[in-house]
PDB file of N, CA and C in Angstrom:
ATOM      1  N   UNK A   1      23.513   0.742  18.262  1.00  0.00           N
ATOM      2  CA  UNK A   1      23.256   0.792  16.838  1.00  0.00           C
ATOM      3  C   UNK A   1      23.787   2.130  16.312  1.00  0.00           C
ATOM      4  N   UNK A   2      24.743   2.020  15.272  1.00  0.00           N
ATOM      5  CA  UNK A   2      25.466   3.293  14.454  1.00  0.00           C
ATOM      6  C   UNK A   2      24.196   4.357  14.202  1.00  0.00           C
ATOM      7  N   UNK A   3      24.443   5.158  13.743  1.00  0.00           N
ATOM      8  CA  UNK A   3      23.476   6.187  12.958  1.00  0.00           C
ATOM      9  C   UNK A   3      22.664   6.071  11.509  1.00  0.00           C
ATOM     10  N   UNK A   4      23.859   4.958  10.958  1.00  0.00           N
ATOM     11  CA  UNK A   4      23.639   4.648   9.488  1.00  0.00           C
ATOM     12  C   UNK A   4      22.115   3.496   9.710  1.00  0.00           C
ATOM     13  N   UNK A   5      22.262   3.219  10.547  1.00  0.00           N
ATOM     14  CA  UNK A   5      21.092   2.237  10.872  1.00  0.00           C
ATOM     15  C   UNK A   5      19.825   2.383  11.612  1.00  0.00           C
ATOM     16  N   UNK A   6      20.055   3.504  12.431  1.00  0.00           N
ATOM     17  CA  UNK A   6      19.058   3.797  13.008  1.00  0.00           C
ATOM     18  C   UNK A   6      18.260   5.007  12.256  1.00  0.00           C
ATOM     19  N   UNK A   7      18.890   5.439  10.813  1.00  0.00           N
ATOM     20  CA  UNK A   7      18.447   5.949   9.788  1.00  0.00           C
ATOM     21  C   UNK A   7      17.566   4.889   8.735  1.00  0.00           C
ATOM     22  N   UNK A   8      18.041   3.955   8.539  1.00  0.00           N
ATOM     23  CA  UNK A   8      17.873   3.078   7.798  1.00  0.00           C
ATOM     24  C   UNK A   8      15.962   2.609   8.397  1.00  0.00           C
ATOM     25  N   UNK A   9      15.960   1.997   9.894  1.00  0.00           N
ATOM     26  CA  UNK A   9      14.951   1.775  10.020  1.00  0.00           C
ATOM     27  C   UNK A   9      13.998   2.747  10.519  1.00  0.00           C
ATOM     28  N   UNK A  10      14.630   4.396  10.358  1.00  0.00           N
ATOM     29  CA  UNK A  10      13.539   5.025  10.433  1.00  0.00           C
ATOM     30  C   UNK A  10      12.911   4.873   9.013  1.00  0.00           C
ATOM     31  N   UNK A  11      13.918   5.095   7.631  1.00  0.00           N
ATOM     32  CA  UNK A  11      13.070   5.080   6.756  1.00  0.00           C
ATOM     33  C   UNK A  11      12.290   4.054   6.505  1.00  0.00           C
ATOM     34  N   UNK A  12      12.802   2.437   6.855  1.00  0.00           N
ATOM     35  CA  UNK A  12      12.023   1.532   6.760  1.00  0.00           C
ATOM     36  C   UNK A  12      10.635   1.263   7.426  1.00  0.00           C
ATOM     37  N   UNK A  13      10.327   1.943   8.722  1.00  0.00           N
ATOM     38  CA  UNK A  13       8.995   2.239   9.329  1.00  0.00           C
ATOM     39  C   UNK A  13       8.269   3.050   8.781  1.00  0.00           C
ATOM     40  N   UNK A  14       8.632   4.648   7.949  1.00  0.00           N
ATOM     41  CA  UNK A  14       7.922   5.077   7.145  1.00  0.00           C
ATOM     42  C   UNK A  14       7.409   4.488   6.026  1.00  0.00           C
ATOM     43  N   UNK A  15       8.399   3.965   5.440  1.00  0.00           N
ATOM     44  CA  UNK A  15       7.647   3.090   4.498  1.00  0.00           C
ATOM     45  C   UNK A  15       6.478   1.862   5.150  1.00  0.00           C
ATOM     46  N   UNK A  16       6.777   1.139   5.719  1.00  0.00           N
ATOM     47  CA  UNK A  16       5.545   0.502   6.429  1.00  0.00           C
ATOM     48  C   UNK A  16       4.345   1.310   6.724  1.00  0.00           C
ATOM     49  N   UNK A  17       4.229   2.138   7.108  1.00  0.00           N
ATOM     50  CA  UNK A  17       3.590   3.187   8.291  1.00  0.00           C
ATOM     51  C   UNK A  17       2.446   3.671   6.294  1.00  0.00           C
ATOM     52  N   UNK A  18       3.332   4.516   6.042  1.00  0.00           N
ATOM     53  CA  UNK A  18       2.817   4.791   4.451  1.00  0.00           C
ATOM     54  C   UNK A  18       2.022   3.458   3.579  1.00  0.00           C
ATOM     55  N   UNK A  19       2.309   2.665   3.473  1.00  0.00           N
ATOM     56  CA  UNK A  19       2.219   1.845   2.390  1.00  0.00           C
ATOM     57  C   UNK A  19       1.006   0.733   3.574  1.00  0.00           C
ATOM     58  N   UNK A  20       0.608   1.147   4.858  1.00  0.00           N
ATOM     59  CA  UNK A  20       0.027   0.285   5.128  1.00  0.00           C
ATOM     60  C   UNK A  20      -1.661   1.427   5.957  1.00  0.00           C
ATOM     61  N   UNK A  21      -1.241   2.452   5.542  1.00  0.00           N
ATOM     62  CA  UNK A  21      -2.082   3.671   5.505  1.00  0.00           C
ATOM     63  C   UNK A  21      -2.859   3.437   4.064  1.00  0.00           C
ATOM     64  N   UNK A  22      -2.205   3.304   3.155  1.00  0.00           N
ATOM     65  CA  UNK A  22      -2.906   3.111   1.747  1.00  0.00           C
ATOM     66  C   UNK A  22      -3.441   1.912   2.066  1.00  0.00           C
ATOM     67  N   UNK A  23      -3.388   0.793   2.587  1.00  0.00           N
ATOM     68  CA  UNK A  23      -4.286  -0.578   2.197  1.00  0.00           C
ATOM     69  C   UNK A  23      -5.327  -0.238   3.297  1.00  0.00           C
ATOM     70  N   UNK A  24      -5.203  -0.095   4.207  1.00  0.00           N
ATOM     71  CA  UNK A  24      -6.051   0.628   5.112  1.00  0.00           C
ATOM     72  C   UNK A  24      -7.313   1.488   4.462  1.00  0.00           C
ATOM     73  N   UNK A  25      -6.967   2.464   3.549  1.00  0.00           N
ATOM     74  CA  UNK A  25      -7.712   3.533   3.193  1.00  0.00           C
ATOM     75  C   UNK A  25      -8.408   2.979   2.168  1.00  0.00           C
ATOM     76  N   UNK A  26      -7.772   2.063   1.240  1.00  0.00           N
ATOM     77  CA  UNK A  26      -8.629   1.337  -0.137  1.00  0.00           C
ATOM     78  C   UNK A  26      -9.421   0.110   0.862  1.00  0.00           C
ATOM     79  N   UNK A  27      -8.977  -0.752   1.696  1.00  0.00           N
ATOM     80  CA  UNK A  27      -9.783  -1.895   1.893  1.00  0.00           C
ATOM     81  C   UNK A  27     -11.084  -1.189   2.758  1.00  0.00           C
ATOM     82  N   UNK A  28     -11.087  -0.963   3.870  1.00  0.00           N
ATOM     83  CA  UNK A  28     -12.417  -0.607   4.575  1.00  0.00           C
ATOM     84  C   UNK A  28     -12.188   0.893   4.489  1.00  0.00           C
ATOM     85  N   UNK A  29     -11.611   1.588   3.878  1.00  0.00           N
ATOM     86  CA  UNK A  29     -12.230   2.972   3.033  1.00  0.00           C
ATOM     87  C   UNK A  29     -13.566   2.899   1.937  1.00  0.00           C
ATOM     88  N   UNK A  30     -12.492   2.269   1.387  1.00  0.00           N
ATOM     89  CA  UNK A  30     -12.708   2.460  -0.264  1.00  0.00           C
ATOM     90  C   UNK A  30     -14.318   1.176  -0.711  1.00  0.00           C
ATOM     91  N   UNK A  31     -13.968   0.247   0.398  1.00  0.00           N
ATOM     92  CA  UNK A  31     -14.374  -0.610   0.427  1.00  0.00           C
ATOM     93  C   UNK A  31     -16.007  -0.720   1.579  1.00  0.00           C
ATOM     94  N   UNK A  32     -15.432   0.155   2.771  1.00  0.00           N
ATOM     95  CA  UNK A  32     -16.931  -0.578   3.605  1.00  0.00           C
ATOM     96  C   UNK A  32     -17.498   0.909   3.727  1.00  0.00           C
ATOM     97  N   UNK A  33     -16.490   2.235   4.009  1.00  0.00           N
ATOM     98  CA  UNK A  33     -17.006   3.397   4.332  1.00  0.00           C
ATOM     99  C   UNK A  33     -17.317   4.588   3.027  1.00  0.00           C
ATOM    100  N   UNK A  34     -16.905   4.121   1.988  1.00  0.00           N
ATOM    101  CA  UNK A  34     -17.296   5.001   1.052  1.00  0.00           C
ATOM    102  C   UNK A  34     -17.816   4.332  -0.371  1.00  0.00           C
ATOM    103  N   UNK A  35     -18.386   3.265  -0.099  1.00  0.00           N
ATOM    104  CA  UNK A  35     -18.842   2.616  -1.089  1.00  0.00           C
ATOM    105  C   UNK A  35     -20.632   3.133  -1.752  1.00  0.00           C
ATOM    106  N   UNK A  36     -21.618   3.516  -0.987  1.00  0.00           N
ATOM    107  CA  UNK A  36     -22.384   4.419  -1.202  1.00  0.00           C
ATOM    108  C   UNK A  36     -21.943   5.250  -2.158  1.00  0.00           C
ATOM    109  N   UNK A  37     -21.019   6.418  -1.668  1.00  0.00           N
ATOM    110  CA  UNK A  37     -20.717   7.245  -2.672  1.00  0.00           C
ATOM    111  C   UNK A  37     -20.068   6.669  -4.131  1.00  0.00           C
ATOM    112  N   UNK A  38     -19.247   5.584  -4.286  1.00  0.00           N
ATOM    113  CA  UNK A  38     -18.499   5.359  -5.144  1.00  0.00           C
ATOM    114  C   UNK A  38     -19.647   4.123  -6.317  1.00  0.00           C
ATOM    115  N   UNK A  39     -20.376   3.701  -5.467  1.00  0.00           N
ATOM    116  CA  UNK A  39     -21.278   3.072  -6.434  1.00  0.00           C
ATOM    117  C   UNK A  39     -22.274   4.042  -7.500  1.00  0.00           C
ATOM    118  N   UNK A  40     -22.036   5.035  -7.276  1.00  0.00           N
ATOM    119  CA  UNK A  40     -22.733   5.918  -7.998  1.00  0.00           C
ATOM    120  C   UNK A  40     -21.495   6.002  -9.635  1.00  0.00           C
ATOM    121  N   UNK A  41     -20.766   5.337  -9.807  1.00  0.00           N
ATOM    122  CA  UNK A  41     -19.464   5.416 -10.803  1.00  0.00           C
ATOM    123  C   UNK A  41     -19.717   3.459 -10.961  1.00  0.00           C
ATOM    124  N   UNK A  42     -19.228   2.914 -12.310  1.00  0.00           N
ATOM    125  CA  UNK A  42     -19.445   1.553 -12.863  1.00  0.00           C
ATOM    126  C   UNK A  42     -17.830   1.837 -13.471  1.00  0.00           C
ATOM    127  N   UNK A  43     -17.350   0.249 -12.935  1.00  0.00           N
ATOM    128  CA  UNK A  43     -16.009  -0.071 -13.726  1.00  0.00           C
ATOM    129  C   UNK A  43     -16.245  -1.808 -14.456  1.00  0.00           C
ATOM    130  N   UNK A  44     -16.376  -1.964 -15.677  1.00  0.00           N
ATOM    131  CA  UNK A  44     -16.584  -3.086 -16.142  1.00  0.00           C
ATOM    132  C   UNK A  44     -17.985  -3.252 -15.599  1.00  0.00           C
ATOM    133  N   UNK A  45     -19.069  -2.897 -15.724  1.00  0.00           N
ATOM    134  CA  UNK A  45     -20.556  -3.096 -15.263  1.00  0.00           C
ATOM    135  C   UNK A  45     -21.202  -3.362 -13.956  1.00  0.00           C
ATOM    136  N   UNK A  46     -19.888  -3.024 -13.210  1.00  0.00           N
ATOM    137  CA  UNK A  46     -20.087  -3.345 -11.714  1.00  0.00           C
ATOM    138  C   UNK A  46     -20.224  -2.198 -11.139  1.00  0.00           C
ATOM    139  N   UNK A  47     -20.627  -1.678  -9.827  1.00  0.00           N
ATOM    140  CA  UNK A  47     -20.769  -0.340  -9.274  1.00  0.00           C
ATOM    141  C   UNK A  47     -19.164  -0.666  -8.235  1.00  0.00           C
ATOM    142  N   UNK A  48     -18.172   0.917  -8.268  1.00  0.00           N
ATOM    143  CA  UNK A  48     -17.001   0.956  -8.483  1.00  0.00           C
ATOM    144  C   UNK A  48     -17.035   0.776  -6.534  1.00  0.00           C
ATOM    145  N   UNK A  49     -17.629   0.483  -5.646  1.00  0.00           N
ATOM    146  CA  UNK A  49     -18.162   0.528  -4.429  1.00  0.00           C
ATOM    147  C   UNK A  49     -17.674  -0.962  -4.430  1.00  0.00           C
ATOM    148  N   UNK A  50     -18.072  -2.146  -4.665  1.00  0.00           N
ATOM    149  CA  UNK A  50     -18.536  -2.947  -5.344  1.00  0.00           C
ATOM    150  C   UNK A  50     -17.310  -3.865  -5.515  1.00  0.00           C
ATOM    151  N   UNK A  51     -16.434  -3.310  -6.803  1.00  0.00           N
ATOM    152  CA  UNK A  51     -15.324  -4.012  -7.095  1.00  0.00           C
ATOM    153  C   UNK A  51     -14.127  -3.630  -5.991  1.00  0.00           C
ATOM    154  N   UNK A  52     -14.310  -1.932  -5.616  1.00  0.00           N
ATOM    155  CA  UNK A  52     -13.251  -1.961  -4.621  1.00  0.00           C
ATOM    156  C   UNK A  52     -13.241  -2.980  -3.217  1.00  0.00           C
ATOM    157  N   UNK A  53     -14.400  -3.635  -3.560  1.00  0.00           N
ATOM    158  CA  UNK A  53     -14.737  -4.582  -1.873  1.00  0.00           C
ATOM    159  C   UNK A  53     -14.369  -6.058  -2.638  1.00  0.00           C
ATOM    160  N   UNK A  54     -14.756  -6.244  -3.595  1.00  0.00           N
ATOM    161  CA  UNK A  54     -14.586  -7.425  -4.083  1.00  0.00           C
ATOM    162  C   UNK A  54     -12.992  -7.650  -4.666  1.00  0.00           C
ATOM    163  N   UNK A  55     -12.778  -6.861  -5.412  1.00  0.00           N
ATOM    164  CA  UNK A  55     -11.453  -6.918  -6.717  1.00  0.00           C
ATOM    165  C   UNK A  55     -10.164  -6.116  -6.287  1.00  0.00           C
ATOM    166  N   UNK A  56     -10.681  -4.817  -6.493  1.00  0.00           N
ATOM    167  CA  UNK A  56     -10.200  -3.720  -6.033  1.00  0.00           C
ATOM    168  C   UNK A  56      -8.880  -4.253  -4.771  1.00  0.00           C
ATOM    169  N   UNK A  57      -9.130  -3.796  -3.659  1.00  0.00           N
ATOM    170  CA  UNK A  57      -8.304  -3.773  -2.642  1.00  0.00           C
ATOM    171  C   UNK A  57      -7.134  -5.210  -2.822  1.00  0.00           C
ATOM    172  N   UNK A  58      -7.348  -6.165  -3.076  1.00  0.00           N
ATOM    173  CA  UNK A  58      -6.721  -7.314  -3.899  1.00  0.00           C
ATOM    174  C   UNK A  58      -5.856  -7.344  -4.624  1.00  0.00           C
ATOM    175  N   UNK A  59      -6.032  -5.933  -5.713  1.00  0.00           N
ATOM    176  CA  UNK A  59      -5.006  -5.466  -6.472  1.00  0.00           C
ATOM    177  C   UNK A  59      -4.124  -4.585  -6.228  1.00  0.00           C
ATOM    178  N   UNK A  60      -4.902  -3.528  -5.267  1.00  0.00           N
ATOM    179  CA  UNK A  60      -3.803  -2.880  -4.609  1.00  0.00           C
ATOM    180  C   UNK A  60      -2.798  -3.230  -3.496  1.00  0.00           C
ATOM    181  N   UNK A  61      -3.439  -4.440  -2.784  1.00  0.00           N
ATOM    182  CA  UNK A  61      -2.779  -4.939  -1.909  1.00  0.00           C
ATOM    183  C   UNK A  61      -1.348  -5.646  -2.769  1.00  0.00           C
ATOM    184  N   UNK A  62      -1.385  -6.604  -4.017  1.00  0.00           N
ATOM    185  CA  UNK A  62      -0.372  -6.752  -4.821  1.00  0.00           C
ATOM    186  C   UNK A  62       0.222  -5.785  -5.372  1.00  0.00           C
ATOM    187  N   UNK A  63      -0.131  -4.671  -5.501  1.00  0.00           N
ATOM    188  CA  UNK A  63       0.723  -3.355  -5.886  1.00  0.00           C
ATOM    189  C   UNK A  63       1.703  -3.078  -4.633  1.00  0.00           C
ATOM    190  N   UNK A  64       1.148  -2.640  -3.871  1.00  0.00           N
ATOM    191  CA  UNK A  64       1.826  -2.665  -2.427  1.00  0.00           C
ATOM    192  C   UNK A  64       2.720  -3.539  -1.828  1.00  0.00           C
ATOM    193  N   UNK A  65       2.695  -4.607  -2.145  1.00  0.00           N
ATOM    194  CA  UNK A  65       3.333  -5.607  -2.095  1.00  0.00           C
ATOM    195  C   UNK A  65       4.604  -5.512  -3.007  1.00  0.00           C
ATOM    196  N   UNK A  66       4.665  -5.335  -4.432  1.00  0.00           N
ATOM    197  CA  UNK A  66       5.201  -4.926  -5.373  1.00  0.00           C
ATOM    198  C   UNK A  66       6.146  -3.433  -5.157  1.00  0.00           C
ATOM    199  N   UNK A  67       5.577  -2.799  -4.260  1.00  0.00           N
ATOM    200  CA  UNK A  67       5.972  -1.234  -4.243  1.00  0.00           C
ATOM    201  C   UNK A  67       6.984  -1.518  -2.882  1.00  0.00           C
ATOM    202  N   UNK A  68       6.682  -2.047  -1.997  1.00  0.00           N
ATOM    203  CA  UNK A  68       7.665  -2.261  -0.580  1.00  0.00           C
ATOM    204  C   UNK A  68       9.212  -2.944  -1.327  1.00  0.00           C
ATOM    205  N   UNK A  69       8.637  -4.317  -2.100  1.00  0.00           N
ATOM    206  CA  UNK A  69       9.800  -4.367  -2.525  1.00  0.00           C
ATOM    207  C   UNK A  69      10.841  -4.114  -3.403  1.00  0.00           C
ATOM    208  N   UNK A  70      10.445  -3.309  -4.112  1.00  0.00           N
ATOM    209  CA  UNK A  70      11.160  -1.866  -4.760  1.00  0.00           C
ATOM    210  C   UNK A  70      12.074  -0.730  -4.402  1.00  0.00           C
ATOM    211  N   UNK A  71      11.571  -0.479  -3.223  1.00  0.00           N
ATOM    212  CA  UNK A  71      11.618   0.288  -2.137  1.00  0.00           C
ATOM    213  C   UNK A  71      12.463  -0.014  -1.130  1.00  0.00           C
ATOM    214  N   UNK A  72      12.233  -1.466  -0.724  1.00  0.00           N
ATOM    215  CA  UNK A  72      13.273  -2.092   0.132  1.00  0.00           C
ATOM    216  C   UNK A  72      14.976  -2.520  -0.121  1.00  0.00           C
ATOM    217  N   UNK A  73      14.493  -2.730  -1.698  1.00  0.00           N
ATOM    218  CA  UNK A  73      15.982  -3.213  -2.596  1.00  0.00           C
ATOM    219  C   UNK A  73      16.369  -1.695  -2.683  1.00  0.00           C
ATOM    220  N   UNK A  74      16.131  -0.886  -3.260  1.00  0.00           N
ATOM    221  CA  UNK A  74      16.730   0.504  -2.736  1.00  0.00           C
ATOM    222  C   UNK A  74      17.431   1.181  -1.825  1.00  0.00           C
ATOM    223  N   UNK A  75      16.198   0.832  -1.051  1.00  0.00           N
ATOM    224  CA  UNK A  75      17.263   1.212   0.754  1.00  0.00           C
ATOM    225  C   UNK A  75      18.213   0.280   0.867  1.00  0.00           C
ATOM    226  N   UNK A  76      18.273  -0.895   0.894  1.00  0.00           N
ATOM    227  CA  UNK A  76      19.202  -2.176   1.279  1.00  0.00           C
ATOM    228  C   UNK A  76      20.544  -1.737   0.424  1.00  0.00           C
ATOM    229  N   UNK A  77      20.637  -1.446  -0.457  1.00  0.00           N
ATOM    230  CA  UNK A  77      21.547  -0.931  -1.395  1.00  0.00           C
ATOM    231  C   UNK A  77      22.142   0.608  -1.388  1.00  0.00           C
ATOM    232  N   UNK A  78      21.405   1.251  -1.009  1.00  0.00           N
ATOM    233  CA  UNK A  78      21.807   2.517  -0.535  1.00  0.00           C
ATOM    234  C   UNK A  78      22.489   2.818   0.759  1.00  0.00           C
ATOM    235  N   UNK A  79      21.847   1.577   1.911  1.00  0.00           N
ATOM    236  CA  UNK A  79      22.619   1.201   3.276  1.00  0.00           C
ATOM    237  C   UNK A  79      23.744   0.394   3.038  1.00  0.00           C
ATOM    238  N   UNK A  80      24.036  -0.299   1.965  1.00  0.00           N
ATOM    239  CA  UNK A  80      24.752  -1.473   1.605  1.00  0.00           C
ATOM    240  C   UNK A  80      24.415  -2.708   2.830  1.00  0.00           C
ATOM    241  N   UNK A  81      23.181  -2.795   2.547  1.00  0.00           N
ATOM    242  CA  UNK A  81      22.643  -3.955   4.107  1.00  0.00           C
ATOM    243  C   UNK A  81      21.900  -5.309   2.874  1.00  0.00           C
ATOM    244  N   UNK A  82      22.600  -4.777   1.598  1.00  0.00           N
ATOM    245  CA  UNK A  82      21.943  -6.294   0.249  1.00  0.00           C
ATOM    246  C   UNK A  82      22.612  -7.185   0.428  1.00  0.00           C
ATOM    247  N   UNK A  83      22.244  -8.210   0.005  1.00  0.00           N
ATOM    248  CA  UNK A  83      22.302 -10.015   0.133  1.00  0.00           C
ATOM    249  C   UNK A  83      23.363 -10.308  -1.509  1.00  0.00           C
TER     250      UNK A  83
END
């Protein structure tokens, strides 16, 4: 494998590695280990503990989702490795 590529999927593992550190940290962060603290805060009448377990992580997981492939069309195009 050239250099141009074995560049390519280093950045592409950081991005994984990153972007799957954040769903990690909002779902059973945000969600099972710091919800105590965060219910002490209300978003829409719910305690913010609460929605990040219910709502929350759901949305960020579609952000994330949204953000890889942003990210991916970038690199793919910057490697010239696009469809």
């Amino acid at each position: 494998m050239d250099m141009s590529m074995q560049s390519y999927w280093k950045r592409n593992k950081t991005y994984m590695l990153i972007l799957l550190a954040i769903w990690a940290t909002v779902s059973y962060g945000f969600g099972i280990l710091f919800v105590e603290q965060l219910n002490a805060f209300h978003l829409g009448g719910f305690p913010l503990g609460f929605w990040f377990a219910q709502q929350g992580s759901i949305y960020v997981f579609v952000l994330i989702i949204l953000a890889y492939f942003l990210l991916m069309d970038r690199l793919d195009k910057k490697y010239d490795v696009h469809e």
